[in-house]
Protein backbone atom coordinates (compact mmCIF):
# COMPACT_ATOMS: atom_id res chain seq x y z
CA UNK A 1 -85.93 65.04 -100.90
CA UNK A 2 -88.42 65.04 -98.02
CA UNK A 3 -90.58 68.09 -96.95
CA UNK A 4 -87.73 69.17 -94.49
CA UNK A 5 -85.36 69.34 -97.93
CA UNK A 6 -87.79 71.16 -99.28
CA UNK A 7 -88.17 73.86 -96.98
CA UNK A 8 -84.53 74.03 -96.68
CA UNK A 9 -84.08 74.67 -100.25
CA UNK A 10 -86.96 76.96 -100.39
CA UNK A 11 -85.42 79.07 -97.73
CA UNK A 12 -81.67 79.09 -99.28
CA UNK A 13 -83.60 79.89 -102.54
CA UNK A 14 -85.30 83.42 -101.21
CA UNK A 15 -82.42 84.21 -98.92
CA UNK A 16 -80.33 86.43 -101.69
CA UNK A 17 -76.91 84.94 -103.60
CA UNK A 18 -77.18 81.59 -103.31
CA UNK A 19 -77.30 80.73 -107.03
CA UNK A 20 -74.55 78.03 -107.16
CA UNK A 21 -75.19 75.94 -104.23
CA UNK A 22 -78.92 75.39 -104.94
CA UNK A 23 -77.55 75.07 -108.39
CA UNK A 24 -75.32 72.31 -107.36
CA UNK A 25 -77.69 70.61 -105.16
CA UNK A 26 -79.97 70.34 -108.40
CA UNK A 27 -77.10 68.76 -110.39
CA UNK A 28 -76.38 66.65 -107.88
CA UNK A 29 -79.77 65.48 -106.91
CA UNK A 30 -80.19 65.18 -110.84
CA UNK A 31 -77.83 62.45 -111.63
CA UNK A 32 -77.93 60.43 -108.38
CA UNK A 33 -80.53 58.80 -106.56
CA UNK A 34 -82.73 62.04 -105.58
CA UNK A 35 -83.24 62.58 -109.42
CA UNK A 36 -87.40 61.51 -109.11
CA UNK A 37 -87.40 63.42 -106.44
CA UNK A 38 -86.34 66.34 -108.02
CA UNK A 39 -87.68 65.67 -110.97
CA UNK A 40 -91.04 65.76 -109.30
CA UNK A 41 -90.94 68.53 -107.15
CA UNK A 42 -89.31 70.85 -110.08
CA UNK A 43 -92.59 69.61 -112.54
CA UNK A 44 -95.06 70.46 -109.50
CA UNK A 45 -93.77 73.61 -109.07
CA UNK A 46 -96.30 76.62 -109.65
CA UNK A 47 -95.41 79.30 -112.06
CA UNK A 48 -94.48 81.93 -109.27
CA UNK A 49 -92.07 78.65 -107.70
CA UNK A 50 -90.42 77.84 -110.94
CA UNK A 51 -89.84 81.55 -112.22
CA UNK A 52 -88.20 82.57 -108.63
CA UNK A 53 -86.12 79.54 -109.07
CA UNK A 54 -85.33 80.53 -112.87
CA UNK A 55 -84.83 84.08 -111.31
CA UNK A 56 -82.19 83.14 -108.80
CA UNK A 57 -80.44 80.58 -111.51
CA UNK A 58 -80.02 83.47 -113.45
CA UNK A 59 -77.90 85.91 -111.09
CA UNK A 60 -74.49 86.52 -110.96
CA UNK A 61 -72.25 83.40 -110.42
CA UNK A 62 -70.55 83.49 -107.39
CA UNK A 63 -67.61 81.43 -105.46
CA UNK A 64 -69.36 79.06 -103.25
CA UNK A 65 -68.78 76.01 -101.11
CA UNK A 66 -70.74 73.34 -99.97
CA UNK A 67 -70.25 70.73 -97.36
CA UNK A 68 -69.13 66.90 -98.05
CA UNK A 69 -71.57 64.76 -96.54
CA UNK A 70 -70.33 63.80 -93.27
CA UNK A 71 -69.33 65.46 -90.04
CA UNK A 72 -70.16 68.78 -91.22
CA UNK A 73 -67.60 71.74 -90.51
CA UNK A 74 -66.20 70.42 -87.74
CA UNK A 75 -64.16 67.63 -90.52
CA UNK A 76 -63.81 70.52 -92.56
CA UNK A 77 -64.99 68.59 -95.79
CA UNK A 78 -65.72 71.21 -97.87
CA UNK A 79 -65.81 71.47 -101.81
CA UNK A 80 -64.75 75.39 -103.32
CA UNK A 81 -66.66 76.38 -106.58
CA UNK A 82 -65.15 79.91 -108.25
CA UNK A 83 -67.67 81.67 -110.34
CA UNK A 84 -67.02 80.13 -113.05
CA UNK A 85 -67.89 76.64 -112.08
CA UNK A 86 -70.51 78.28 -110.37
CA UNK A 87 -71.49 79.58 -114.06
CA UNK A 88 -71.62 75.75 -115.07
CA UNK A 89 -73.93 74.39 -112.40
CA UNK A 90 -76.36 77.12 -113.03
CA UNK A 91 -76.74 76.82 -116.37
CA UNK A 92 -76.65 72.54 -116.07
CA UNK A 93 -79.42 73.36 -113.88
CA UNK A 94 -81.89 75.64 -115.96
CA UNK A 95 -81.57 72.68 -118.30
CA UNK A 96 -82.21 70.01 -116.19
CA UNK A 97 -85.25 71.87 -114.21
CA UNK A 98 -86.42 72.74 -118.11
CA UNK A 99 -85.78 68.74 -119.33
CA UNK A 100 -87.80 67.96 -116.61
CA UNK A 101 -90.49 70.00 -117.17
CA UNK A 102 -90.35 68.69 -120.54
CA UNK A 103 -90.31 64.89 -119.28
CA UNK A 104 -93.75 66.10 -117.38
CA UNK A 105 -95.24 65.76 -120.94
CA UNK A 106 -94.51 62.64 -121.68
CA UNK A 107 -94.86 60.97 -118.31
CA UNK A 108 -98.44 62.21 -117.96
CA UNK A 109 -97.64 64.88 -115.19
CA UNK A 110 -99.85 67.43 -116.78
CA UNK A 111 -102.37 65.26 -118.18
CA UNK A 112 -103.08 62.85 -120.89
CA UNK A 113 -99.69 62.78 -123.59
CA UNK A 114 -99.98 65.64 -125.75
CA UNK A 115 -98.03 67.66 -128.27
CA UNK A 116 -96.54 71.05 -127.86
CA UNK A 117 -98.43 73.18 -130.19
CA UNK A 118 -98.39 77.19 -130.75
CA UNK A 119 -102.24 76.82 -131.31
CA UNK A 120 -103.09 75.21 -128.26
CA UNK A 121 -100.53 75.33 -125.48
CA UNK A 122 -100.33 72.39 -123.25
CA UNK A 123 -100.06 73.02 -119.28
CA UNK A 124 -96.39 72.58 -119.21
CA UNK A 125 -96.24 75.18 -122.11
CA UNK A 126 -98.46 77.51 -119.89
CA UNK A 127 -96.35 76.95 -116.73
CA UNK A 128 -92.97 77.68 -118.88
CA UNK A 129 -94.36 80.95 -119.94
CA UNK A 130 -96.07 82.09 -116.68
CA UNK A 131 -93.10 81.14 -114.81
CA UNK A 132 -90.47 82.98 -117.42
CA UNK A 133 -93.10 86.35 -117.00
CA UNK A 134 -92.76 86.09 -112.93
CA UNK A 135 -89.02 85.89 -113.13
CA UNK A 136 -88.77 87.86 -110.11
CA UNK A 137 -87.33 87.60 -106.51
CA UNK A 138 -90.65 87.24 -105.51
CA UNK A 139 -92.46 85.23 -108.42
CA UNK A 140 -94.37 87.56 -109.04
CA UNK A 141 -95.26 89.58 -112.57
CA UNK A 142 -93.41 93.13 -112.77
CA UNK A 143 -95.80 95.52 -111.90
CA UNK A 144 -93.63 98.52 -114.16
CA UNK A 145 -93.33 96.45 -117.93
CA UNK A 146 -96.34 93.51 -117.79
CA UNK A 147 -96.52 93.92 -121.22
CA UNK A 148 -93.32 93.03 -122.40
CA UNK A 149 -92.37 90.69 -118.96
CA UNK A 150 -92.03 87.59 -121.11
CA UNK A 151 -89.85 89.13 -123.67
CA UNK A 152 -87.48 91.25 -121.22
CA UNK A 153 -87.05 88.02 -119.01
CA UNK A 154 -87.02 85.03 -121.77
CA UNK A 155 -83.99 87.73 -123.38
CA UNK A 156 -82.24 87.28 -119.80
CA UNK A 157 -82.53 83.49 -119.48
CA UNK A 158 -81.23 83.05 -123.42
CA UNK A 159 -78.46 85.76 -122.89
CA UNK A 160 -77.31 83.61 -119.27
CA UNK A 161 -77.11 80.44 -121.27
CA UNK A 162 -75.17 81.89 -123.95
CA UNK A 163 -72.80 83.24 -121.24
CA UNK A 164 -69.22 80.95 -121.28
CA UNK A 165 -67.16 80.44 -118.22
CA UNK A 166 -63.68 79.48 -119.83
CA UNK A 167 -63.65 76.40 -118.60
CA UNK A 168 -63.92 73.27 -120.82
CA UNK A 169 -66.84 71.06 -119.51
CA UNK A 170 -68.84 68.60 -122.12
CA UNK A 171 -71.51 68.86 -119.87
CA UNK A 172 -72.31 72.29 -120.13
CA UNK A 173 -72.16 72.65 -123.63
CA UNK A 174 -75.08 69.61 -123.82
CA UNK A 175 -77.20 71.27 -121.41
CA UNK A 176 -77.14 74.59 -123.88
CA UNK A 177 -78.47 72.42 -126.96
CA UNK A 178 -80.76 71.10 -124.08
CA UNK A 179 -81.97 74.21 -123.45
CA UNK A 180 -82.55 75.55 -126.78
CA UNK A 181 -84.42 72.47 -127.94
CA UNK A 182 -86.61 72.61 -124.62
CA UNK A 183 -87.28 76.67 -125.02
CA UNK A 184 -88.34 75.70 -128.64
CA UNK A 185 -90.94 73.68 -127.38
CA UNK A 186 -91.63 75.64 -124.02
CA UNK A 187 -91.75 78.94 -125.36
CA UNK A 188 -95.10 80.60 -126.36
CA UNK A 189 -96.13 83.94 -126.16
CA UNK A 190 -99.93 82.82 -126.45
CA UNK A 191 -99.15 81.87 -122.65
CA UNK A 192 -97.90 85.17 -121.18
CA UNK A 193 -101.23 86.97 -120.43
């Protein structure tokens, strides 16, 4: 994903409902070639990057459709999504951006290996937490509840994963026991202030 892709997903990210299709281009970039890519520009992201992105991964699932490689409308390739699938991708998503964030620690993105620890918080723990407080359309921390910011939105992102869409997909019930084991180790209130 050059810096072209990355202003093009940046832009589709802050534009409003456009949950599912940035979530799909995540799953998609995740399990093909692009996934170092993505990998790598989800683990750089700042805390005000990564909780917009957690922000918009959390809103309503929507029908979407995205276009085939190719021609572009003119062949009209196009995959349909309902909500529900739309559902799946974003919560395959928050796992994979979390599992890679995760990863970071033990590929030395955040400095030397180190242990998640309540005590002392490693810089993947702090980014985790500062991004979950500025879960906001903006990124930035809610200027009417600072206090209780981390709670509120951690209580959103644990109530979206729980969420089920009705349809039967393996894949989206590993990504919840992904999630849960990555929020385990993510999660620390030490971090919020």
């Amino acid at each position: 994903m050059g810096q072209a892709g990355i202003e093009l997903l940046y832009s589709a990210m802050t534009g409003g409902q456009n949950a599912g299709p940035i979530a799909f281009e995540i799953v998609e970039a995740g399990r093909g070639e692009r996934r170092e890519q993505i990998a790598s520009w989800v683990q750089q992201l700042t805390p005000e990057g990564l909780g917009a992105l957690l922000y918009l991964l959390v809103s309503k699932p929507r029908a979407f459709e995205v276009e085939e490689p190719g021609r572009g409308r003119s062949a009209g390739n196009s995959q349909h999504f309902n909500a529900q699938e739309a559902l799946d991708f974003q919560q395959i998503a928050i796992a994979n951006c979390l599992g890679w964030i995760v990863e970071g620690v033990t590929m030395n993105v955040y400095g030397p290996l180190c242990r998640f620890s309540r005590e002392t918080p490693t810089p993947s723990q702090y980014l985790f937490t500062k991004a979950v407080v500025r879960m906001t359309a903006n990124g930035q921390p809610p200027h009417d509840y600072p206090a209780s910011a981390y709670q509120n939105h951690k209580s959103d992102l644990d109530e979206f994963m729980e969420r089920v869409s009705g349809l039967i997909n393996d894949r989206v019930i590993e990504s919840k026991n992904d999630y849960h084991r990555f929020v385990a180790g993510l999660g620390t209130e030490i971090c919020a202030g």
